[in-house]
Protein backbone atom coordinates (compact mmCIF):
# COMPACT_ATOMS: atom_id res chain seq x y z
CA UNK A 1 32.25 91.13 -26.41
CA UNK A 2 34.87 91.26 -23.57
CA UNK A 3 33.84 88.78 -20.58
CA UNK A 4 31.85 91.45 -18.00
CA UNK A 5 32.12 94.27 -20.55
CA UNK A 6 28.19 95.19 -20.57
CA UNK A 7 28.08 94.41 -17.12
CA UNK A 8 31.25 97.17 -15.92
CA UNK A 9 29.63 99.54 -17.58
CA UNK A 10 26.01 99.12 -15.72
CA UNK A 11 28.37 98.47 -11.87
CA UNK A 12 28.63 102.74 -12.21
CA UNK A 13 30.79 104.13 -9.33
CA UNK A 14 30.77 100.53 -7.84
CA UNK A 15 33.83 99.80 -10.32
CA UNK A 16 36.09 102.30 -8.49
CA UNK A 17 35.42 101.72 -4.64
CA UNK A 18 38.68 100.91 -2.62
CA UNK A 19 37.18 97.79 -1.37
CA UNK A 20 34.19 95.29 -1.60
CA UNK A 21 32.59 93.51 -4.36
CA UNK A 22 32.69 94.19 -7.49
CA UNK A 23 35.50 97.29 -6.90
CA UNK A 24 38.32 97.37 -8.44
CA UNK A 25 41.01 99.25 -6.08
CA UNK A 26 41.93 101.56 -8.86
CA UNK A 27 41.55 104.48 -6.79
CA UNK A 28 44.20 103.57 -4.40
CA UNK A 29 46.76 104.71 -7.24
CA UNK A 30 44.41 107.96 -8.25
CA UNK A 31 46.60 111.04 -9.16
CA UNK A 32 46.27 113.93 -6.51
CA UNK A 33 44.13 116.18 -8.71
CA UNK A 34 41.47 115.25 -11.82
CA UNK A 35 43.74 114.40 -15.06
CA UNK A 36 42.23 117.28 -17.52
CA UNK A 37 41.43 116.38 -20.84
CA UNK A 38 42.63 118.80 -22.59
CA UNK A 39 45.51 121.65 -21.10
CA UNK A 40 46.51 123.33 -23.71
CA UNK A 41 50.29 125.00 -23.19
CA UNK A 42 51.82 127.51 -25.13
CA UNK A 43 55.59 128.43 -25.15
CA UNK A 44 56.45 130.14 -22.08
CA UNK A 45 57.07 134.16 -21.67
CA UNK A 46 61.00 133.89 -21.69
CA UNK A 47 60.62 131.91 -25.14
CA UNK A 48 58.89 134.65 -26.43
CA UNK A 49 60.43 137.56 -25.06
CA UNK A 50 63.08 137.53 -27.95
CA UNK A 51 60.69 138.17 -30.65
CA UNK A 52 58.64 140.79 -28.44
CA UNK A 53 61.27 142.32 -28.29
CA UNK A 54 61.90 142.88 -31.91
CA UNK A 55 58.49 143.38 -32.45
CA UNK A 56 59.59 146.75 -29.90
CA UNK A 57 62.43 148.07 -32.04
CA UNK A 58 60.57 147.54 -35.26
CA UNK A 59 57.17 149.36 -34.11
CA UNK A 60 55.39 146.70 -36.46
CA UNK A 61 52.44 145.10 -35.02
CA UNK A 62 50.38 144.44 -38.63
CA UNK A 63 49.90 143.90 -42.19
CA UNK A 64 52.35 141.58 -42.66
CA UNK A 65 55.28 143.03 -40.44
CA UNK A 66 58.47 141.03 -40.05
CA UNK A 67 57.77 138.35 -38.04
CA UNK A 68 54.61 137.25 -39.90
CA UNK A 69 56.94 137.13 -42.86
CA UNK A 70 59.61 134.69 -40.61
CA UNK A 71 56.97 132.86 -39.81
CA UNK A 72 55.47 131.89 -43.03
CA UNK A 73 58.75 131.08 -44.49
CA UNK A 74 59.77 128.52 -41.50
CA UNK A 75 55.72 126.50 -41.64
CA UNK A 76 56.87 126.81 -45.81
CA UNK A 77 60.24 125.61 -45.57
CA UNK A 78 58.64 122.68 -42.55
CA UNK A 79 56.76 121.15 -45.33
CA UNK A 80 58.81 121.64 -48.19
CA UNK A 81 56.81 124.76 -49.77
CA UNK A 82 58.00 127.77 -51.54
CA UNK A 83 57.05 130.68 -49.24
CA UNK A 84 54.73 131.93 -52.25
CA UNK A 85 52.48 128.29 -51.76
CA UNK A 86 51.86 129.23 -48.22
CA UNK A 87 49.31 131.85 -46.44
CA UNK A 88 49.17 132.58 -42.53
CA UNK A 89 45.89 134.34 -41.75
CA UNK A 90 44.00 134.76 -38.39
CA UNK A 91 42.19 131.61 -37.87
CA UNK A 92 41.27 128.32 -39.56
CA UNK A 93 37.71 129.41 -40.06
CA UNK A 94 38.80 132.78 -42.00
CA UNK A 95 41.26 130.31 -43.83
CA UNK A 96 38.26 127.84 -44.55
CA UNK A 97 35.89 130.73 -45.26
CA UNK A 98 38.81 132.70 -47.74
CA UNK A 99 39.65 129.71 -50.01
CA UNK A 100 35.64 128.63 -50.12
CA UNK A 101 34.69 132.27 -51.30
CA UNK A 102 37.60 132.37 -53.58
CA UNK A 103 37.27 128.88 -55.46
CA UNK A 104 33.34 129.00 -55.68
CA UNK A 105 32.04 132.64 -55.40
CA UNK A 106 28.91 131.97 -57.01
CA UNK A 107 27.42 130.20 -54.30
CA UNK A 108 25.56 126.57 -54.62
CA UNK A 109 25.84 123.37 -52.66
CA UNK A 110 29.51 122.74 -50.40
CA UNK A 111 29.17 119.16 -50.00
CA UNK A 112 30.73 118.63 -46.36
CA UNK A 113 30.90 115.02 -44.41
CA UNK A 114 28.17 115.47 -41.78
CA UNK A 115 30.67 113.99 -39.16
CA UNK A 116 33.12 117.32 -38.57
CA UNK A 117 33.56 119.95 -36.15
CA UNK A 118 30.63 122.69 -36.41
CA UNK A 119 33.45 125.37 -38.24
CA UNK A 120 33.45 123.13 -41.37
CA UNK A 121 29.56 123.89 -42.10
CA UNK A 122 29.76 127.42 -40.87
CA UNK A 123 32.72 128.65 -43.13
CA UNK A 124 31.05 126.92 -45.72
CA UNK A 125 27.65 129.10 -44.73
CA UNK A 126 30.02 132.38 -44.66
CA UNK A 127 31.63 131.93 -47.91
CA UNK A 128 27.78 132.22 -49.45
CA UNK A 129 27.25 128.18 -49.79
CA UNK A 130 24.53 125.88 -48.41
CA UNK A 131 26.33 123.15 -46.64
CA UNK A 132 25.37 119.58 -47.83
CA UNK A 133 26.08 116.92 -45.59
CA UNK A 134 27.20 113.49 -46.30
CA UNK A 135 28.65 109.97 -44.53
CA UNK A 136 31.76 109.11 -43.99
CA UNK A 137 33.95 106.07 -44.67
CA UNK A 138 33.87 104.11 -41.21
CA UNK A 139 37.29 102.85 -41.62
CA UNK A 140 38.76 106.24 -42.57
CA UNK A 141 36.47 107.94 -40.28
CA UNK A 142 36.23 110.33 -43.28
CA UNK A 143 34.44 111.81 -46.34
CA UNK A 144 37.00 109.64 -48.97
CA UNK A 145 37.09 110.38 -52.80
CA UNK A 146 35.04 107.63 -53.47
CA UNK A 147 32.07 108.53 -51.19
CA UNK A 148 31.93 112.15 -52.57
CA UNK A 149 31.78 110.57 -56.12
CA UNK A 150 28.84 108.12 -55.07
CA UNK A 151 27.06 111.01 -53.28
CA UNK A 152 27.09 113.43 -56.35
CA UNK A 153 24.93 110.83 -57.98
CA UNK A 154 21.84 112.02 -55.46
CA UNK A 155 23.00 115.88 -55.44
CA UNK A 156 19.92 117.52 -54.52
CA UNK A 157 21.79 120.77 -57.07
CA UNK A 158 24.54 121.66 -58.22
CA UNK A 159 27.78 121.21 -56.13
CA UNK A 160 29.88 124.33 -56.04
CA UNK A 161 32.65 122.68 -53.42
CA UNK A 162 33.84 119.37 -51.35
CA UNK A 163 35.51 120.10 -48.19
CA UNK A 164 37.23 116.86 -46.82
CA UNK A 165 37.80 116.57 -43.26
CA UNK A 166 40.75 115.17 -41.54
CA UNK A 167 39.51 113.61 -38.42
CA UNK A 168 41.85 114.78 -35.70
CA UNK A 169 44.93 115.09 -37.16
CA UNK A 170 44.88 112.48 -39.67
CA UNK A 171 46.37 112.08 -42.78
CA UNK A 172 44.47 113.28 -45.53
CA UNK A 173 45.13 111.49 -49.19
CA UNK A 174 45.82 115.20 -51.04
CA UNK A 175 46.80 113.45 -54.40
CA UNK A 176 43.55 111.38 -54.62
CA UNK A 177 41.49 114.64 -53.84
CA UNK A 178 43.19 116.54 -56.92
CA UNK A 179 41.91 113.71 -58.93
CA UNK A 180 38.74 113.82 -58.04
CA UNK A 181 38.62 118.00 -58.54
CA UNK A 182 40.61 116.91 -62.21
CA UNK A 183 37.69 114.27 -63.14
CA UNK A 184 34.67 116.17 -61.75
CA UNK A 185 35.80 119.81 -62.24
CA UNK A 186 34.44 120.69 -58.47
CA UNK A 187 36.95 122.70 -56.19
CA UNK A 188 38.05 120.72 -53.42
CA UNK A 189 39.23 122.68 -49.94
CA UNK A 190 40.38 120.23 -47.79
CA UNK A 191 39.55 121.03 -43.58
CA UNK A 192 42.93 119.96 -42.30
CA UNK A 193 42.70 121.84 -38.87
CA UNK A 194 44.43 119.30 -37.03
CA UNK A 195 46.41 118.15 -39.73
CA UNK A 196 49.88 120.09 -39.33
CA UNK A 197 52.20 117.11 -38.63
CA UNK A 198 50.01 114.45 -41.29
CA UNK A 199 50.07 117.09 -43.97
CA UNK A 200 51.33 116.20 -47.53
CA UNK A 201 50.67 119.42 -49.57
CA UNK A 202 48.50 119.21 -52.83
CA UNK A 203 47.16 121.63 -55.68
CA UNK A 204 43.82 121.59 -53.47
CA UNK A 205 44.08 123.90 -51.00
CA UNK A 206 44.38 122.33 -47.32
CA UNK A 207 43.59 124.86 -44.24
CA UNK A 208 45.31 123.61 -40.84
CA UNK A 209 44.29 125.45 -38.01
CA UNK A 210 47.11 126.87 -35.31
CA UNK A 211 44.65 127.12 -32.14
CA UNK A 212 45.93 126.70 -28.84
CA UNK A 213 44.58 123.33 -28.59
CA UNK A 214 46.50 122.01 -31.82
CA UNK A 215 49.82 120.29 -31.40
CA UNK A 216 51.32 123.12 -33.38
CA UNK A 217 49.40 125.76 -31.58
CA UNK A 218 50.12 129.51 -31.41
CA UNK A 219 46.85 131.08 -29.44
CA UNK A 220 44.50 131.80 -32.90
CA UNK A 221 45.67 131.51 -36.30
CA UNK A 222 45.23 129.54 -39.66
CA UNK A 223 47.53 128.64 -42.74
CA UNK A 224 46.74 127.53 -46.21
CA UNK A 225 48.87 125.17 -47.97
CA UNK A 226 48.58 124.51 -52.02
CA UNK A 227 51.47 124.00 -54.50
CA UNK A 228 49.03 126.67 -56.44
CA UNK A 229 51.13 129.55 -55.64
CA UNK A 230 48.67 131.77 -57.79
CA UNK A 231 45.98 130.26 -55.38
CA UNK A 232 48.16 131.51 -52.35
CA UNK A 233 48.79 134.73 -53.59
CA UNK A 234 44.43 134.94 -54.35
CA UNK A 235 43.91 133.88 -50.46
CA UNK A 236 46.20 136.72 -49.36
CA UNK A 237 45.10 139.15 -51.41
CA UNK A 238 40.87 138.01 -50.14
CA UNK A 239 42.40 138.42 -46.35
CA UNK A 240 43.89 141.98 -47.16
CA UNK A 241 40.77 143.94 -48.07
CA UNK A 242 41.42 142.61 -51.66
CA UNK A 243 44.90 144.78 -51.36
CA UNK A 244 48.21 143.11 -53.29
CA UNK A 245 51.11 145.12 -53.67
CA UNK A 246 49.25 148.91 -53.65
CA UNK A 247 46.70 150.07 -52.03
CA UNK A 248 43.87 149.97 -54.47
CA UNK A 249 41.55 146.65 -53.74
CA UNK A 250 41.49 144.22 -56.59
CA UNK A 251 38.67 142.22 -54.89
CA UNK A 252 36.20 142.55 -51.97
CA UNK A 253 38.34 140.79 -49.22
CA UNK A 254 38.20 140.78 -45.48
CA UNK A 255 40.79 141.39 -42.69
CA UNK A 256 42.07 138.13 -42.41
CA UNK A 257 45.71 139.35 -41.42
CA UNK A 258 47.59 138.17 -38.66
CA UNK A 259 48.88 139.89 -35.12
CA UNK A 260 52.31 140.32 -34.94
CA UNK A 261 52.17 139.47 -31.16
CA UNK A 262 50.45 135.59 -32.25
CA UNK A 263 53.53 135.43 -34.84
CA UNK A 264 56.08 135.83 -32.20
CA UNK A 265 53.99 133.09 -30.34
CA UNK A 266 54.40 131.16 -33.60
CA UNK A 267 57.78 131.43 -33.68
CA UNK A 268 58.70 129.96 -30.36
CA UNK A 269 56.27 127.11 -31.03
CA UNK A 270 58.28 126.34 -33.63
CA UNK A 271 61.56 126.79 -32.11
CA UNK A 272 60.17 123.93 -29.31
CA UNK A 273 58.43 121.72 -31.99
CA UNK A 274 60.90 119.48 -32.55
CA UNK A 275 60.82 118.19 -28.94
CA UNK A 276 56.66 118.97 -28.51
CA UNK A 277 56.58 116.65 -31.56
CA UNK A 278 57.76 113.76 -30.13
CA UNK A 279 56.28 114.01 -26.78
CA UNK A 280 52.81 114.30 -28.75
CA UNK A 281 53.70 110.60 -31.05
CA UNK A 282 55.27 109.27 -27.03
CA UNK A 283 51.78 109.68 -25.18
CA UNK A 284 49.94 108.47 -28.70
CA UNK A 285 51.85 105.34 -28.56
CA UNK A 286 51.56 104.53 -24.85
CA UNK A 287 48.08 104.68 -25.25
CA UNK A 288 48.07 102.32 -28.60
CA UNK A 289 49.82 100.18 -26.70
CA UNK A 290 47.76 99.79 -23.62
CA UNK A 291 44.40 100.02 -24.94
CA UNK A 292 45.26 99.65 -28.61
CA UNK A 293 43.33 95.75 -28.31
CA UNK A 294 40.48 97.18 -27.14
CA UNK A 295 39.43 100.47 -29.09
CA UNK A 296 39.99 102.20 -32.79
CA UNK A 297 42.06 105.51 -32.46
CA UNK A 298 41.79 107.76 -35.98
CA UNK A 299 43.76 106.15 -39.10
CA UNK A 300 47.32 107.35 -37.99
CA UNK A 301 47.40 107.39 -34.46
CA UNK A 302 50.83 107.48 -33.12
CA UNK A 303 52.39 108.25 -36.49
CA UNK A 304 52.16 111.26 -36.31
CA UNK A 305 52.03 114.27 -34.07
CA UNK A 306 48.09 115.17 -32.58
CA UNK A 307 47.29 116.68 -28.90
CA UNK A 308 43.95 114.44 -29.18
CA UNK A 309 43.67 111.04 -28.20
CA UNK A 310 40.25 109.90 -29.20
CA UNK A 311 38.79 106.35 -29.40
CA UNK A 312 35.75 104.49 -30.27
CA UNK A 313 35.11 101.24 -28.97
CA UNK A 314 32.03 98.75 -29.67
CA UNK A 315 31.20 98.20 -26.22
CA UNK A 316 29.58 101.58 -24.93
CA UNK A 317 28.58 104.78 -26.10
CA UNK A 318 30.91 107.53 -25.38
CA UNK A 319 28.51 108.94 -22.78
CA UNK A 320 28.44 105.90 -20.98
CA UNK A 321 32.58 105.32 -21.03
CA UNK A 322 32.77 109.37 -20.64
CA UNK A 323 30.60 108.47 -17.11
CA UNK A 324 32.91 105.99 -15.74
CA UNK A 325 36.03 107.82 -16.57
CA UNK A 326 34.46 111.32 -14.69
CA UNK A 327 33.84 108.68 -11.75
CA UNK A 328 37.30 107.97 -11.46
CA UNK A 329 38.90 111.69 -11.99
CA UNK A 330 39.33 111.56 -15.61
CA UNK A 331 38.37 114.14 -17.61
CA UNK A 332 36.80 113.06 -20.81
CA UNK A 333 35.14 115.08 -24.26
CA UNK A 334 33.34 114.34 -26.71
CA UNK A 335 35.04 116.49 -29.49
CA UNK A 336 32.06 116.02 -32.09
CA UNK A 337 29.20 115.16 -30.15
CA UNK A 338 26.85 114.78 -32.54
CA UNK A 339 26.70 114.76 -36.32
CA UNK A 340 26.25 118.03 -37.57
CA UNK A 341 23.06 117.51 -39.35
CA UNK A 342 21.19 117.02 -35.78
CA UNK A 343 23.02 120.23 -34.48
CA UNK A 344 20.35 122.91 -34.29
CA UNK A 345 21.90 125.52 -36.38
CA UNK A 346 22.06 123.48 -39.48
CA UNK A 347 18.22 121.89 -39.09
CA UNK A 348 16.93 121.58 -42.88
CA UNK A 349 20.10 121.70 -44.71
CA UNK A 350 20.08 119.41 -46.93
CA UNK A 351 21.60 115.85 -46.40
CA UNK A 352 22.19 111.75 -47.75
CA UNK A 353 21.39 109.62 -44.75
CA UNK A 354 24.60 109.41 -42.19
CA UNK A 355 24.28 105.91 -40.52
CA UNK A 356 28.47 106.03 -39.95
CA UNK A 357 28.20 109.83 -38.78
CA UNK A 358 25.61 109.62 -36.21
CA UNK A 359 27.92 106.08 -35.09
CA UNK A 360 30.90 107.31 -34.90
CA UNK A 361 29.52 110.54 -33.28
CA UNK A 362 27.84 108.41 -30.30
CA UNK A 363 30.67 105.95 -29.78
CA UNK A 364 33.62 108.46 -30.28
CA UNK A 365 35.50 109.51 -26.68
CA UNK A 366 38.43 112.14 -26.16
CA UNK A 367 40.93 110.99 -23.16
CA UNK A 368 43.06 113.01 -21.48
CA UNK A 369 46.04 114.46 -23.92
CA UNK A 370 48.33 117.38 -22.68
CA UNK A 371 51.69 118.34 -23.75
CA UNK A 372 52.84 117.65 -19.67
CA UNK A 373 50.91 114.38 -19.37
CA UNK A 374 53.12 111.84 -17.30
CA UNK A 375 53.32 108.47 -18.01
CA UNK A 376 51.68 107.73 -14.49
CA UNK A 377 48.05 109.61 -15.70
CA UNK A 378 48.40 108.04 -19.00
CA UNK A 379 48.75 104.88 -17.01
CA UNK A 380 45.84 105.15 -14.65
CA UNK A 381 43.90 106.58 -17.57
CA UNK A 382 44.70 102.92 -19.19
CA UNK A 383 43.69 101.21 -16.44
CA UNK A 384 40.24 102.80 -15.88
CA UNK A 385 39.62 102.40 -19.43
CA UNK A 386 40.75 98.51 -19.32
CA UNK A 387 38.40 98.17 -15.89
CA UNK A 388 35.18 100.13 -18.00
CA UNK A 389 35.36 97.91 -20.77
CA UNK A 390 35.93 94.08 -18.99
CA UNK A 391 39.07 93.05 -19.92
CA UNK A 392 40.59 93.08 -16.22
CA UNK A 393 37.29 91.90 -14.69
């Protein structure tokens, strides 16, 4: 432990008076308003305008009207793809929920990692599964290949699905996860939601959410990513009323499509992400570098583009660093509060015990991590954290 590390933490408010013992000054240099942690910004009206403006002349506001199409090409052609081995569709929990239903339709157990944001469970419930939770790797902050193959050895019935979770925004190991779908014959659907800039397309299909608060974000939409282009082409057939190509349904589907308004939005995102990308990895690494010594950030941090900026550190709990931070005008969240197998709407699903889960659930902090965060909040935020955990004391 740091020297005075246990001992910040209990000082409370004490840490951040401008004078006196035990205070550290830091509010001297506090920003003029609270630093938010999370301000989601979306391209502004004039950057859209453009494509409103065709969406006007064309009178096309659905079903996959023009600028859907433009859209799905440019996300294909960002990570190499084929347009026919990419799907856009209205959300990441409709994406989650479509390739679920379509690669186990018979219901059974969806093995999910019980550390994960409460849509992975839920789609899982949606697409007609039971959702069966399991730990995660503590290094990898992750359900890995090697942990699902331990866990089907005490598989309370048969496992219909794995869904792999990328834990905000890191890289998930697609190839590996094939493997494991080749050797056990389970479908794998991999929860990428946060994923977009970490992604390395597989045959397992990977479903990367485009929410406002995503560093790729368009408002509300999803996309599905497989080198399967017959699985693509299944996904948007599912999310068009089981319509492909005529208008008699093939399959019992749901409307899954996506607004031709949120495409335009998605198209000046993309026009801006070059330069939205590297602010994301610029704030990433100021924080590795001025806290890196003293907490764990997600496998990946900095490498690649995320608009979280989450930490764990062995000294406190989140709730006690979240405390501090709120004390000195810092807005903090705790993005998965708890493991999902304590969260009330998934009481008596089954589950394998979660020691890592329910850790990494009560140490695990989001700090402050906007698109237009300045170098000065990312330096007070620094600071405070520095002051909370001893290493300045």
């Amino acid at each position: 432990m740091l020297p005075g590390g246990a001992a910040a933490v209990k000082h409370g408010r004490n840490l951040w008076s401008d004078s006196g013992a035990g205070g550290s000054g830091l509010l001297l240099n506090r920003p003029a308003a609270s630093i938010p942690v999370c301000r989601p910004l979306l391209p502004p009206a004039a950057s859209i305008s453009r494509y409103i403006e065709r969406i006007d002349e064309s009178r096309r506001y659905a079903n996959f009207a023009p600028l859907v199409l433009e859209l799905k090409r440019r996300l294909a052609e960002a990570k190499g793809l084929q347009e026919t081995q990419l799907a856009v569709v209205s959300s990441g929990t409709q994406a989650l929920m479509l390739a679920l239903r379509l690669l186990a339709p018979n219901g059974g157990l969806c093995m999910v990692p019980s550390w994960t944001f409460a849509a992975t469970p839920g789609a899982a419930h949606w697409a007609g599964l039971t959702p069966w939770f399991v730990d995660i790797d503590r290094d990898a902050w992750a359900l890995t290949p090697a942990l699902a193959r331990e866990a089907l050895r005490s598989a309370p019935g048969p496992v219909s699905a794995v869904v792999p979770v990328s834990p905000f925004g890191a890289a998930v190991p697609c190839p590996e996860w094939d493997d494991f779908r080749d050797a056990t014959g389970i479908p794998v659907v991999i929860d990428a939601a946060a994923a977009w800039d970490a992604l390395e397309p597989g045959r397992a299909p990977a479903v990367v959410s485009l929410h406002a608060t995503k560093a790729l974000g368009v408002g509300e939409a999803g996309v599905v990513v497989s080198t399967d282009a017959a699985l693509i082409a299944q996904v948007e057939e599912r999310g068009n009323f089981g319509l492909y190509g005529s208008r008699i349904s093939q399959s019992i589907g749901i409307n899954g499509k996506l607004a031709e308004h949120t495409a335009a939005v998605g198209l000046a995102a993309l026009d801006e992400w070059p330069t939205r990308r590297l602010r994301w990895i610029d704030n990433a690494c100021r924080y590795r570098a001025g806290i890196g010594d003293l907490v764990t950030f997600p496998p990946g941090f900095a490498e690649h583009a995320v608009a979280t900026c989450v930490v764990q550190n062995p000294w406190t709990t989140a709730e006690e660093l979240g405390r501090e931070l709120e004390a000195a005008g810092i807005g903090t969240l705790r993005w998965w509060q708890e493991a999902c197998h304590r969260h009330p709407a998934f009481a008596g699903m089954p589950r394998l015990p979660a020691p890592e889960s329910e850790r990494a659930a009560a140490m695990t902090l989001g700090l402050p991590m906007t698109p237009d965060l300045s170098i000065a909040d990312i330096d007070y935020v620094v600071d405070a954290v520095r002051i909370v955990l001893g290493a300045d004391r």
